[in-house]
PDB file of N, CA and C in Angstrom:
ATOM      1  N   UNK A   1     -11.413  11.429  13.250  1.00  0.00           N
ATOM      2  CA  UNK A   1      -9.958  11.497  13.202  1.00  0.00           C
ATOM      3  C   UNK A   1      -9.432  10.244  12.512  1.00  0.00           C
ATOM      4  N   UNK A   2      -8.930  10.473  11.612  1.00  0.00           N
ATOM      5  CA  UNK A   2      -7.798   9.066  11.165  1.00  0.00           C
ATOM      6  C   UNK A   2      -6.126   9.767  11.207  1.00  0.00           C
ATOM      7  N   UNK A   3      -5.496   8.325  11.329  1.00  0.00           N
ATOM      8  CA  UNK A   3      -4.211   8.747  11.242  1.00  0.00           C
ATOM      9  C   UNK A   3      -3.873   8.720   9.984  1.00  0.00           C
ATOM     10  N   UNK A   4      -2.645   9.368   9.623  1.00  0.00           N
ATOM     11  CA  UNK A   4      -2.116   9.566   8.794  1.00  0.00           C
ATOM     12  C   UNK A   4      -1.316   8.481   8.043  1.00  0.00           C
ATOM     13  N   UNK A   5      -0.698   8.353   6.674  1.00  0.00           N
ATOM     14  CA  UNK A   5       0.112   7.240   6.618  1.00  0.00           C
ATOM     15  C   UNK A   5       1.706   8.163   6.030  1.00  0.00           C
ATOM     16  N   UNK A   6       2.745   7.854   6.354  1.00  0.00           N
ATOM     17  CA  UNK A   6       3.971   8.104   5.507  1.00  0.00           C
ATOM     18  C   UNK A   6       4.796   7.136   4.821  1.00  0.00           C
ATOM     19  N   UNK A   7       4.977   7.201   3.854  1.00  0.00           N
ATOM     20  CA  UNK A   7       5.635   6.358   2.888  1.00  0.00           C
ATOM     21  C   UNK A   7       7.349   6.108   3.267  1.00  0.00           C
ATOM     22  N   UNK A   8       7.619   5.399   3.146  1.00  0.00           N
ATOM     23  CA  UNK A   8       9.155   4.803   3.062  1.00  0.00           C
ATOM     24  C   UNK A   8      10.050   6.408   2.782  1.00  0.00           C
ATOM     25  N   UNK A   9       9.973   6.658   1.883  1.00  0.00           N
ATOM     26  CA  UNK A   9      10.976   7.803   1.455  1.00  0.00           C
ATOM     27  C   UNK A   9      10.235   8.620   2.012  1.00  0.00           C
ATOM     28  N   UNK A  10       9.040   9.203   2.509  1.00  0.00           N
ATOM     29  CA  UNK A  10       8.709  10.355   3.248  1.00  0.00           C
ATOM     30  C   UNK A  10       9.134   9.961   4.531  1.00  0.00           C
ATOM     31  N   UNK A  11       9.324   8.612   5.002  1.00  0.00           N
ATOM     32  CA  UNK A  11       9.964   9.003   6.610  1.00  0.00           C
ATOM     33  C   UNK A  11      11.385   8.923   6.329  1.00  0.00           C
ATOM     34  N   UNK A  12      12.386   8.404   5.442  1.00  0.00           N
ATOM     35  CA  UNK A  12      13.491   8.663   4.996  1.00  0.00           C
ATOM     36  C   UNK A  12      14.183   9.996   5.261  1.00  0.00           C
ATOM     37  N   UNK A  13      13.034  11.087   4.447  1.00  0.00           N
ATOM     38  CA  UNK A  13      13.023  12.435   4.488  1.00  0.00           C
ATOM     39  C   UNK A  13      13.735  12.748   6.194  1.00  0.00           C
ATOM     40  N   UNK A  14      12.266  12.673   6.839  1.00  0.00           N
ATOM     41  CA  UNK A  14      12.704  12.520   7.956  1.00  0.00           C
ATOM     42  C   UNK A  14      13.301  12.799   8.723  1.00  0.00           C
ATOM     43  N   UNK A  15      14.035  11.151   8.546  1.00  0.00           N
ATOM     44  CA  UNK A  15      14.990  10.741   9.333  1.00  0.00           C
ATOM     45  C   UNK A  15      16.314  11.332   8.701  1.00  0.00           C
ATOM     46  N   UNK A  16      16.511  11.562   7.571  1.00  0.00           N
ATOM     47  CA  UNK A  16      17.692  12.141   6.852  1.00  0.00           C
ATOM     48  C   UNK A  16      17.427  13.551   7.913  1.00  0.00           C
ATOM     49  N   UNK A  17      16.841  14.335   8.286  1.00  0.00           N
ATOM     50  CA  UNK A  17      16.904  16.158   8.954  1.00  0.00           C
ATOM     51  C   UNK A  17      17.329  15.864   9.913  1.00  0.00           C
ATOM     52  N   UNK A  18      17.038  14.488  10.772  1.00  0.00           N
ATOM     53  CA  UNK A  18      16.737  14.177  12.112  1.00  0.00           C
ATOM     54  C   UNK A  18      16.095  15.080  12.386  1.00  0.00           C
ATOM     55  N   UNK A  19      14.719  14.581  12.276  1.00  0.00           N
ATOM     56  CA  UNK A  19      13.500  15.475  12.366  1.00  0.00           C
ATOM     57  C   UNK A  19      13.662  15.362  14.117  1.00  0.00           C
ATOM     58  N   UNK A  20      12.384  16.228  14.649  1.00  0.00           N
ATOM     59  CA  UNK A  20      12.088  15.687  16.134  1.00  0.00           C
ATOM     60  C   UNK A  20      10.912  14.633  16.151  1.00  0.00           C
ATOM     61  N   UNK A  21      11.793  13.417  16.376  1.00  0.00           N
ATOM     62  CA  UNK A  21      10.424  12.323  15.649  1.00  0.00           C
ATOM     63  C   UNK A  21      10.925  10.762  16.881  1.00  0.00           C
ATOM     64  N   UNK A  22      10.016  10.099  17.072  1.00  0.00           N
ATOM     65  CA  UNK A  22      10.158   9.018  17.733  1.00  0.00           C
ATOM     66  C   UNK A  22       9.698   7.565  17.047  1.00  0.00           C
ATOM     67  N   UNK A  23      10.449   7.076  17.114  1.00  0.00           N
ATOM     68  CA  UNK A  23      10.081   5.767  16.245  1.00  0.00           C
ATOM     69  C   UNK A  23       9.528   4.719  17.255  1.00  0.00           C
ATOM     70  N   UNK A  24       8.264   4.352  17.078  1.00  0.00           N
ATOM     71  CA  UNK A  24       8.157   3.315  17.837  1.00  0.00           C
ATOM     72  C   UNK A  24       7.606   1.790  16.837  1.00  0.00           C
ATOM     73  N   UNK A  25       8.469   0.941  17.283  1.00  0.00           N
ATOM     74  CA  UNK A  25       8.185  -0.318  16.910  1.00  0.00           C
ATOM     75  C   UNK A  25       6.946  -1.386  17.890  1.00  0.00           C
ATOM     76  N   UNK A  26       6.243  -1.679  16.964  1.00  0.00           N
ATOM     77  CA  UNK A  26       5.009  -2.598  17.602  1.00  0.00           C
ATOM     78  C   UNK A  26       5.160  -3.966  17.214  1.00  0.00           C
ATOM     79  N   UNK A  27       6.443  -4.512  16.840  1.00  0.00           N
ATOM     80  CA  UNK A  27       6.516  -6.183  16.431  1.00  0.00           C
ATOM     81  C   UNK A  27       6.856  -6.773  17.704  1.00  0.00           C
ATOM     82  N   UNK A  28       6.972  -8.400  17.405  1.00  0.00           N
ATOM     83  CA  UNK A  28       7.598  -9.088  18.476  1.00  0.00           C
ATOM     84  C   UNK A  28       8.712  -9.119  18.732  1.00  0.00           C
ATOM     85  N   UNK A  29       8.864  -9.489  19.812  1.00  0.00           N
ATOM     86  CA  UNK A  29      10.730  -9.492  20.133  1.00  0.00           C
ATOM     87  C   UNK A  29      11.503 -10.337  18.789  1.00  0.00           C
ATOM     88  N   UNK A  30      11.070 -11.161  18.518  1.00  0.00           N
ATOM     89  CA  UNK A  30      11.888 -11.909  17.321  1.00  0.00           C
ATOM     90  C   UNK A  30      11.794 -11.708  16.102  1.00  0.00           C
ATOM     91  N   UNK A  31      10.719 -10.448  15.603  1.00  0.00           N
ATOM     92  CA  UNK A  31      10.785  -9.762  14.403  1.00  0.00           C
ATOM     93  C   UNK A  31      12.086  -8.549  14.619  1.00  0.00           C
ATOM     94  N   UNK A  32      11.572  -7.866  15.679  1.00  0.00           N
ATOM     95  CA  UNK A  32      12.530  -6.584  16.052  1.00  0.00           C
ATOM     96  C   UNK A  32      13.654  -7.527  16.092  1.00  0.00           C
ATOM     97  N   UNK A  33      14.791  -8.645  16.317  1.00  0.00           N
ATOM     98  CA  UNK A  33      16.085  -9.381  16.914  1.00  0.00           C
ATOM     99  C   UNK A  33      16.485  -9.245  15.033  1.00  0.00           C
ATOM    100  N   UNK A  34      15.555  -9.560  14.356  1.00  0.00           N
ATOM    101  CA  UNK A  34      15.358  -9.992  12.825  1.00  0.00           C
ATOM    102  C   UNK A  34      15.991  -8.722  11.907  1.00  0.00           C
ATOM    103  N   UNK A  35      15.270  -7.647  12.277  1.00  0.00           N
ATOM    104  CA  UNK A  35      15.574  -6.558  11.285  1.00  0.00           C
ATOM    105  C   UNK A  35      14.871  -5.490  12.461  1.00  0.00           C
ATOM    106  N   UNK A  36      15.781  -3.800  12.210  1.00  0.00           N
ATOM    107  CA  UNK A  36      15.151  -2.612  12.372  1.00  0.00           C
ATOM    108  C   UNK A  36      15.393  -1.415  11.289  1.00  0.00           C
ATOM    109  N   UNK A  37      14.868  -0.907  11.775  1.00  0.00           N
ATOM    110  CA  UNK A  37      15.028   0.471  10.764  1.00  0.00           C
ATOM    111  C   UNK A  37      16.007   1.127  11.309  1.00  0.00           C
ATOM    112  N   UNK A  38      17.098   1.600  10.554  1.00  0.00           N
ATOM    113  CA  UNK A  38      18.565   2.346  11.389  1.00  0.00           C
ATOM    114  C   UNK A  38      18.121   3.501  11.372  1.00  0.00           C
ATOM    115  N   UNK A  39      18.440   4.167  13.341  1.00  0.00           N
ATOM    116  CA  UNK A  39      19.065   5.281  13.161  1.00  0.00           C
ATOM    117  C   UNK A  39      19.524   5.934  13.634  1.00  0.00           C
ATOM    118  N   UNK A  40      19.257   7.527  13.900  1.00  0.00           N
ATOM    119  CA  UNK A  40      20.784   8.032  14.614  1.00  0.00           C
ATOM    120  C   UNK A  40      20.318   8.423  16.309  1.00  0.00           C
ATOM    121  N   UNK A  41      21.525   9.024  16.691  1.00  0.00           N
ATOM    122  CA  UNK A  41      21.411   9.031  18.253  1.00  0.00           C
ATOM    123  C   UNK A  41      19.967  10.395  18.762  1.00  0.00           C
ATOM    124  N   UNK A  42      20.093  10.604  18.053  1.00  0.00           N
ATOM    125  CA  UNK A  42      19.297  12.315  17.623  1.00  0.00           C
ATOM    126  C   UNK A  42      17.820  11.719  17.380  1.00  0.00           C
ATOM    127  N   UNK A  43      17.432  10.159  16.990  1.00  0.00           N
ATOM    128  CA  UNK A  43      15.787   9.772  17.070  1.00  0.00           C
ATOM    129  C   UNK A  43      15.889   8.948  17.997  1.00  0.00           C
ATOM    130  N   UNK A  44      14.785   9.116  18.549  1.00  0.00           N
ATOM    131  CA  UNK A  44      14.035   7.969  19.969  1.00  0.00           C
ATOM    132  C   UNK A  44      13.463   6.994  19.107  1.00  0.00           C
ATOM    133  N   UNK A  45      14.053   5.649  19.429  1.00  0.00           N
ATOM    134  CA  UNK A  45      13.984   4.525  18.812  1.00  0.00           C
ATOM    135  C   UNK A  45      13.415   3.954  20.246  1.00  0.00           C
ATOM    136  N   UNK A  46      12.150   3.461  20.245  1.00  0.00           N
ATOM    137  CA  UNK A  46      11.627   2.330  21.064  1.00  0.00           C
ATOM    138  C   UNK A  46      10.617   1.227  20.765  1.00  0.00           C
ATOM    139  N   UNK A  47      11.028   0.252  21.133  1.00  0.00           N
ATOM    140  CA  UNK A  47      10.610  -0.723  20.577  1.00  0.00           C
ATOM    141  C   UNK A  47       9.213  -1.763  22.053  1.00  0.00           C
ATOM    142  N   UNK A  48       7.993  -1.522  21.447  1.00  0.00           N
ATOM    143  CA  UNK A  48       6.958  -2.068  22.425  1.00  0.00           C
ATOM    144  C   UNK A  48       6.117  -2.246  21.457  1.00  0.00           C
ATOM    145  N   UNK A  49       6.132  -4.262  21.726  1.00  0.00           N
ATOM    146  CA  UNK A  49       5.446  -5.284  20.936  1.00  0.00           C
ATOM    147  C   UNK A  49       3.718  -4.297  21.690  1.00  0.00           C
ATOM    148  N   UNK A  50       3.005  -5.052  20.278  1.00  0.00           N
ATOM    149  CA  UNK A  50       1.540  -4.433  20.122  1.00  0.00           C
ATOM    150  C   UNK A  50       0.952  -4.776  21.545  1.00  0.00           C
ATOM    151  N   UNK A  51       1.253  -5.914  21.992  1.00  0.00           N
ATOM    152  CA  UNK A  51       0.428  -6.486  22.999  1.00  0.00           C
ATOM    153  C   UNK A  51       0.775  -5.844  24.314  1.00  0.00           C
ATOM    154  N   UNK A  52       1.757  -5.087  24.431  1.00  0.00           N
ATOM    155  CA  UNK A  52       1.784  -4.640  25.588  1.00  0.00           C
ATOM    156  C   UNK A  52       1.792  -3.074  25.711  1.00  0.00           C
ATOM    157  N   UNK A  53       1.211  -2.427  24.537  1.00  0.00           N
ATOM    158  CA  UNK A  53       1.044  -0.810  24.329  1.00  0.00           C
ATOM    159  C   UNK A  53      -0.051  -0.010  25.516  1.00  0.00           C
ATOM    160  N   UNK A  54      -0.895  -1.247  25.371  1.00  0.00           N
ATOM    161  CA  UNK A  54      -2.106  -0.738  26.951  1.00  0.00           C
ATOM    162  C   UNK A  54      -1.275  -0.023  28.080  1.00  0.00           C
ATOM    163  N   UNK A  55      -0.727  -1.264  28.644  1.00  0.00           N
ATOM    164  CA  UNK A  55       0.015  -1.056  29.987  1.00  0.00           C
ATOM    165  C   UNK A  55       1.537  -0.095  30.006  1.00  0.00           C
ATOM    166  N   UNK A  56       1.856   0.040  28.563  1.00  0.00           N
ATOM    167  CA  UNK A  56       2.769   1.194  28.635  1.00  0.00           C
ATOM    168  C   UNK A  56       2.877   2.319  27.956  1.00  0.00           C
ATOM    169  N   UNK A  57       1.328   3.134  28.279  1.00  0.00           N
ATOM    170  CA  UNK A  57       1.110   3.863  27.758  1.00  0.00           C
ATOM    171  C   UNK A  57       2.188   5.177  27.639  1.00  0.00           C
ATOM    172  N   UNK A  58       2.176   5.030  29.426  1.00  0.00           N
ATOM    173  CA  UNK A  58       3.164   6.460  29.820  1.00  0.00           C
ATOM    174  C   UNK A  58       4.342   6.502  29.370  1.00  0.00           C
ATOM    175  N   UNK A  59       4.690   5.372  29.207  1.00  0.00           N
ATOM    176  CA  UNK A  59       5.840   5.357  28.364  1.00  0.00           C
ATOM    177  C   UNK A  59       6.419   5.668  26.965  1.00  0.00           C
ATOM    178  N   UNK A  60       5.054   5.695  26.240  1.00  0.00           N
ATOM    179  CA  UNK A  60       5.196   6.234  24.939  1.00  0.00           C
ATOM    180  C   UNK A  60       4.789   7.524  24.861  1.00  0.00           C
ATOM    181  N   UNK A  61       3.891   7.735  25.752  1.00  0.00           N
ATOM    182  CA  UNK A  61       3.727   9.673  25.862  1.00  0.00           C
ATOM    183  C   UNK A  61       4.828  10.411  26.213  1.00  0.00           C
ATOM    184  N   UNK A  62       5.532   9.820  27.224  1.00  0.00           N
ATOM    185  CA  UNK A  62       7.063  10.250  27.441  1.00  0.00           C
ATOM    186  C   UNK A  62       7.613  10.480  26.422  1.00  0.00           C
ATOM    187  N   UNK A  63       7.785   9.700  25.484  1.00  0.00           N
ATOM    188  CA  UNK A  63       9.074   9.075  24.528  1.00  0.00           C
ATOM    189  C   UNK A  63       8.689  10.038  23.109  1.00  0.00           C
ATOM    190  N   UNK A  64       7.484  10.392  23.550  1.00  0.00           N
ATOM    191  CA  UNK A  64       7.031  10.791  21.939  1.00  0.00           C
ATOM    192  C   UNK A  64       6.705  12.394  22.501  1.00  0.00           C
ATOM    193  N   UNK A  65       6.684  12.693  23.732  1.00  0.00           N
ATOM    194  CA  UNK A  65       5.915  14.132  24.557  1.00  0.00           C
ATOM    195  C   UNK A  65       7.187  14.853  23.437  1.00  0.00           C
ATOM    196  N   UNK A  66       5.934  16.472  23.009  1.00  0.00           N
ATOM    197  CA  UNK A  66       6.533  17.727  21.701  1.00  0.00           C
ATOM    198  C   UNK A  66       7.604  17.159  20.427  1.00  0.00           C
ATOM    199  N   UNK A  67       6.645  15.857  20.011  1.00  0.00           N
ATOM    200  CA  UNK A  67       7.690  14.977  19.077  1.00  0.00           C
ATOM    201  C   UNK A  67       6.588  14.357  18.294  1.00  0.00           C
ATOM    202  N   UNK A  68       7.139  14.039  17.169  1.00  0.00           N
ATOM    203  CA  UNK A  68       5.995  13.497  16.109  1.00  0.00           C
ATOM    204  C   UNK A  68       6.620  12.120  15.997  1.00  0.00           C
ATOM    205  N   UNK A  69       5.096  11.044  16.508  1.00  0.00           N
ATOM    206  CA  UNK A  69       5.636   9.881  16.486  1.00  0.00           C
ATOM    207  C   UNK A  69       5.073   8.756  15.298  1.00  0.00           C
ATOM    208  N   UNK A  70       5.951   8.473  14.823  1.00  0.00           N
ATOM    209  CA  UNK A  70       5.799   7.245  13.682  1.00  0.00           C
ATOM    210  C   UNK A  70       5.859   5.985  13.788  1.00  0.00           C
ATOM    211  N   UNK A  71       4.875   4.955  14.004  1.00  0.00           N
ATOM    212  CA  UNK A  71       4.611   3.291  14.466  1.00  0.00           C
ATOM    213  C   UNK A  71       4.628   3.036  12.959  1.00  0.00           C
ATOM    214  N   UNK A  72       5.482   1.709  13.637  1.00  0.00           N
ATOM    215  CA  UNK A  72       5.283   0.363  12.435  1.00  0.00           C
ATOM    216  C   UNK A  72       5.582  -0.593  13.055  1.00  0.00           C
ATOM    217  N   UNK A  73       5.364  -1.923  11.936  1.00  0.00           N
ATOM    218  CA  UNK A  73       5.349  -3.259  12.104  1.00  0.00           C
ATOM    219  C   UNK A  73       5.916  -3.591  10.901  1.00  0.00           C
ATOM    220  N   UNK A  74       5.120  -4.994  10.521  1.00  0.00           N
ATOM    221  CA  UNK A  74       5.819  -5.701   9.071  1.00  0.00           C
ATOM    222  C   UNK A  74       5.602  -5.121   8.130  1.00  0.00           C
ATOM    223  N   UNK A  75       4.377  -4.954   8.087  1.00  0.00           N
ATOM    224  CA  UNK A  75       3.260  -4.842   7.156  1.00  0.00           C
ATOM    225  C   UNK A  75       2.563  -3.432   6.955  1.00  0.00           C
ATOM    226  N   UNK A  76       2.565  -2.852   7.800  1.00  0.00           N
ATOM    227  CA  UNK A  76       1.402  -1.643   8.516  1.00  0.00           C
ATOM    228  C   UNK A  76       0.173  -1.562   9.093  1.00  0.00           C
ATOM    229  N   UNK A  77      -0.134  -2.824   9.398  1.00  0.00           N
ATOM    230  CA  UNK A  77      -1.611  -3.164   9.947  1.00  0.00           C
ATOM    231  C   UNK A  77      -1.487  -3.343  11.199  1.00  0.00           C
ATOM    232  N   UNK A  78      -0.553  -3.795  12.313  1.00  0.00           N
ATOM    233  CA  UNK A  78      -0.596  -3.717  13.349  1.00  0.00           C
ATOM    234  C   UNK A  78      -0.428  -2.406  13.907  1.00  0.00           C
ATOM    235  N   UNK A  79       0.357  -1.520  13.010  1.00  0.00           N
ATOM    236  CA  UNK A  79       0.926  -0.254  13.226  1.00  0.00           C
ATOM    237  C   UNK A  79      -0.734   0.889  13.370  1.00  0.00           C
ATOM    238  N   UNK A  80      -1.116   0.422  12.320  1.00  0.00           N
ATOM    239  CA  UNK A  80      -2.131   1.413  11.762  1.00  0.00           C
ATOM    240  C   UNK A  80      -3.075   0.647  13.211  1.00  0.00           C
ATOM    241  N   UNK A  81      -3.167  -0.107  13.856  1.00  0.00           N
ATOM    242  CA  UNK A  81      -4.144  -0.421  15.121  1.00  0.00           C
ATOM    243  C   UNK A  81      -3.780   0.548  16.258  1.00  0.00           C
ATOM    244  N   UNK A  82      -2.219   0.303  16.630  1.00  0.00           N
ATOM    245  CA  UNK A  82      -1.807   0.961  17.697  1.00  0.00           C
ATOM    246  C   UNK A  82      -1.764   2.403  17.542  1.00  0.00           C
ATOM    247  N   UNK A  83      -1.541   2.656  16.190  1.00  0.00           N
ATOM    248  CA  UNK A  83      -1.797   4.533  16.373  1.00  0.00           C
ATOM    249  C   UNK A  83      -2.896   4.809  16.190  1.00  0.00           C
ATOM    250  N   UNK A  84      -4.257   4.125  15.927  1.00  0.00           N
ATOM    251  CA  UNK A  84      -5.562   4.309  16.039  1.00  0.00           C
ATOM    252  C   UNK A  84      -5.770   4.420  17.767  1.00  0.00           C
ATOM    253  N   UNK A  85      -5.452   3.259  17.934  1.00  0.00           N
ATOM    254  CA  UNK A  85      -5.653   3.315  19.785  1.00  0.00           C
ATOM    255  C   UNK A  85      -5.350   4.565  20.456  1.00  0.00           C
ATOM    256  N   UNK A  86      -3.702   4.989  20.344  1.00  0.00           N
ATOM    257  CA  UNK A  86      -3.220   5.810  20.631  1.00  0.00           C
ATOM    258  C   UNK A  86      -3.521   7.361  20.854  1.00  0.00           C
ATOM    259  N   UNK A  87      -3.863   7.420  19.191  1.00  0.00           N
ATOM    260  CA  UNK A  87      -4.625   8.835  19.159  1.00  0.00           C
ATOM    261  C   UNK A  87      -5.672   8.785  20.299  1.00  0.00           C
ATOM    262  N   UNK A  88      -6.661   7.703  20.099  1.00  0.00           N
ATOM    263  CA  UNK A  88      -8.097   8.122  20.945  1.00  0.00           C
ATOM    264  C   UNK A  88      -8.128   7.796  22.637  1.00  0.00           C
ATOM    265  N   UNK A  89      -6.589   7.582  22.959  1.00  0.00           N
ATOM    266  CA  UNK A  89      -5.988   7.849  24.344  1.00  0.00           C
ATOM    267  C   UNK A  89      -5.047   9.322  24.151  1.00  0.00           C
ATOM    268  N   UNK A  90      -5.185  10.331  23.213  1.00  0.00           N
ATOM    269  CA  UNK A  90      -4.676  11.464  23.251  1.00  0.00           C
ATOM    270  C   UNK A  90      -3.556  12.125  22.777  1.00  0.00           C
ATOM    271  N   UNK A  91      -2.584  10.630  22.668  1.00  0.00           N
ATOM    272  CA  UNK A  91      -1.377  10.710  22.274  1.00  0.00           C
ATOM    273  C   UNK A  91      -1.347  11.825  20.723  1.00  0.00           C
ATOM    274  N   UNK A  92      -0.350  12.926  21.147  1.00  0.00           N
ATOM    275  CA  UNK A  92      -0.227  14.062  19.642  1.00  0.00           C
ATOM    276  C   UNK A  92      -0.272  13.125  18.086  1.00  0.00           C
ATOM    277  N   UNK A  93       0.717  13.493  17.441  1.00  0.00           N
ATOM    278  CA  UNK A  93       0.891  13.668  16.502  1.00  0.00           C
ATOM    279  C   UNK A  93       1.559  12.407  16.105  1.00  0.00           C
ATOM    280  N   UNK A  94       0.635  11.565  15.056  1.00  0.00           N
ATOM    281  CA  UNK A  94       0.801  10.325  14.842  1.00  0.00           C
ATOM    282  C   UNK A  94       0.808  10.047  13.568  1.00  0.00           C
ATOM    283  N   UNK A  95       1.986   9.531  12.994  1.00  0.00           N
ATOM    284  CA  UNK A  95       1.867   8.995  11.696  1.00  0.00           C
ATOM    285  C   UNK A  95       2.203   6.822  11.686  1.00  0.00           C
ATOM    286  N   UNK A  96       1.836   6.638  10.482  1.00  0.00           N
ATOM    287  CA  UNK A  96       2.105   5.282  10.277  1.00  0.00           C
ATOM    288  C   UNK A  96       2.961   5.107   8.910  1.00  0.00           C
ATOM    289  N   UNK A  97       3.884   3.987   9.433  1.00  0.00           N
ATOM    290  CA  UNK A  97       4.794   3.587   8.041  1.00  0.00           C
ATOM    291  C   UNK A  97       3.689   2.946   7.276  1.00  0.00           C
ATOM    292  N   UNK A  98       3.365   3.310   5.841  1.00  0.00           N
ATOM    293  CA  UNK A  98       2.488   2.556   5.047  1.00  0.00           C
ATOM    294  C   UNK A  98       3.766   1.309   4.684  1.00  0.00           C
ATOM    295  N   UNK A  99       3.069   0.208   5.189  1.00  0.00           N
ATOM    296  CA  UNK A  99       3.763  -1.163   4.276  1.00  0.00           C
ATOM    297  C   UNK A  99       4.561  -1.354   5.062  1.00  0.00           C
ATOM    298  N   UNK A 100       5.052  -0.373   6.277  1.00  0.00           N
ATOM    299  CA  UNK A 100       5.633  -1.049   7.148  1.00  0.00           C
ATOM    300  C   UNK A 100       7.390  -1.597   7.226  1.00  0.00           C
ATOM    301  N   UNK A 101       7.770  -2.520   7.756  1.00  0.00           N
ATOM    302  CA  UNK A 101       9.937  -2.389   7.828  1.00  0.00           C
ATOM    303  C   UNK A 101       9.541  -3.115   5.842  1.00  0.00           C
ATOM    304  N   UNK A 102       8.753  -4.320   5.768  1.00  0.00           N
ATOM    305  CA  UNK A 102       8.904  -4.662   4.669  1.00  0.00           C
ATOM    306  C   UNK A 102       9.104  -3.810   3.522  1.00  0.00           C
ATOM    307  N   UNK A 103       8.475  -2.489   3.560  1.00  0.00           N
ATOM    308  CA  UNK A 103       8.125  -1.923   2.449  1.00  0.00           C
ATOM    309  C   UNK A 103       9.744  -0.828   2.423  1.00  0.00           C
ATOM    310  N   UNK A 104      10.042  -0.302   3.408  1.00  0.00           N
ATOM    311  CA  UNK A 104      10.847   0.110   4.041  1.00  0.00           C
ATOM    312  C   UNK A 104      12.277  -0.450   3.152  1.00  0.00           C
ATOM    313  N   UNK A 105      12.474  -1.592   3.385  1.00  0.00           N
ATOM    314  CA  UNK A 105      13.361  -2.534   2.853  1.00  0.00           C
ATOM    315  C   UNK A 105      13.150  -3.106   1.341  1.00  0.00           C
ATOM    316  N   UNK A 106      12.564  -2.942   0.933  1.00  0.00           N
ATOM    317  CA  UNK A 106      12.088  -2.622  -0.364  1.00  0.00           C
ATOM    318  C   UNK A 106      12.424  -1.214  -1.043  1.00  0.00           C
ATOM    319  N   UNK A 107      12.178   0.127  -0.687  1.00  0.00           N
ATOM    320  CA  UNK A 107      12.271   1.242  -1.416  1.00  0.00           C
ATOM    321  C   UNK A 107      13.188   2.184  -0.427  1.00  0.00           C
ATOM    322  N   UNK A 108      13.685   1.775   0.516  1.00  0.00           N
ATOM    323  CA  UNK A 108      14.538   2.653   0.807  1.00  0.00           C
ATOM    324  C   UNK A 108      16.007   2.259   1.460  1.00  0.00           C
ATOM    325  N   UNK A 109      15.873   0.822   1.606  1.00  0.00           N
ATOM    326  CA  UNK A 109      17.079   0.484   2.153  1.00  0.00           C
ATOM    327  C   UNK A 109      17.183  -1.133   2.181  1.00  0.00           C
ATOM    328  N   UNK A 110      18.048  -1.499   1.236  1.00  0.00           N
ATOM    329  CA  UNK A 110      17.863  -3.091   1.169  1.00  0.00           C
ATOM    330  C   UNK A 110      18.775  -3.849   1.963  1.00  0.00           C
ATOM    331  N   UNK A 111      19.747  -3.090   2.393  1.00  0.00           N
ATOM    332  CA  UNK A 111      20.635  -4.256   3.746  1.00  0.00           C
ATOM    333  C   UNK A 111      19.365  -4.519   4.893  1.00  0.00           C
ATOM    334  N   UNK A 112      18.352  -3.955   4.924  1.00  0.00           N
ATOM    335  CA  UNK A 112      16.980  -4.569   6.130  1.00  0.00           C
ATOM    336  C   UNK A 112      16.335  -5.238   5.356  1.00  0.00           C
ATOM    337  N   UNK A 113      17.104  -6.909   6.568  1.00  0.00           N
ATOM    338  CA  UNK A 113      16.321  -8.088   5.879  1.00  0.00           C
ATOM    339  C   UNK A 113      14.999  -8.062   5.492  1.00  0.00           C
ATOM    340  N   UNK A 114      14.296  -8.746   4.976  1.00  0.00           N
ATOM    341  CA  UNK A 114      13.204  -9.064   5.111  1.00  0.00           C
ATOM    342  C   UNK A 114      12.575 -10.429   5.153  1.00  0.00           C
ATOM    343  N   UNK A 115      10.890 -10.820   5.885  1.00  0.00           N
ATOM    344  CA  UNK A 115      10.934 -12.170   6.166  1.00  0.00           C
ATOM    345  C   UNK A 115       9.666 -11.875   5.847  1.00  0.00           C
TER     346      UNK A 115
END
C-alpha cells in the first residue's frame, strides 16, 4: 500500500466542490499560528502536530470516519509519515498535499505566507 499524493490545484479542486474531505494539519503550533490553508464551514479542518497523532488516533478516525482525508505540513514529508502510519492503523482513504502549505502558497494561493 502507498499513499497517494494530490497536488495544490487537485486539492483546490476539492475544496472548490466542498468535497466530503477532512483536512488534517501535522505542523507545530507555531507553524499552524503562521499560516493555514482556508476553508469553508462544510470541511473538517483539524489541526494535530505530528508528535501527538499516536495518542489521538480516535480522534482523527472520528474527524475523517466516510470522508477522504488529506494531511500536510510544510513541505510534505512529515505529512507523507503520518498518512503512512495512519493507513497501517486502518485509517480509509488517505491522500497527501505533495509540497505541502509551501507549495500550496506558491500555485494556488499567495496571501498564505510562507516561511
Amino acid at each position: 500500500m502507498s499513499i497517494e499524493q494530490v497536488s495544490p490545484l487537485g486539492l483546490k479542486t476539492l475544496l472548490d466542490r466542498s468535497e466530503n474531505l477532512t483536512l488534517l494539519d501535522v505542523r507545530e503550533p507555531d507553524e499552524r499560528a503562521f499560516c493555514v490553508i482556508p476553508t469553508t464551514p462544510e470541511i473538517t479542518d483539524i489541526h494535530i502536530p505530528m508528535r501527538e497523532i499516536p495518542t489521538r488516533l480516535g480522534e482523527i478516525r472520528e474527524a475523517s470516519k466516510d470522508k477522504l482525508l488529506v494531511v500536510y505540513c510544510h513541505h510534505g514529508v512529515r505529512s507523507m509519515m503520518a498518512a503512512t502510519w495512519l493507513e497501517a492503523q486502518g485509517v480509509g482513504s488517505i491522500l497527501n498535499l505533495d509540497g505541502g502549505i509551501d507549495a500550496w502558497s506558491m500555485e494556488v494561493d499567495r496571501t498564505v505566507a510562507r516561511y
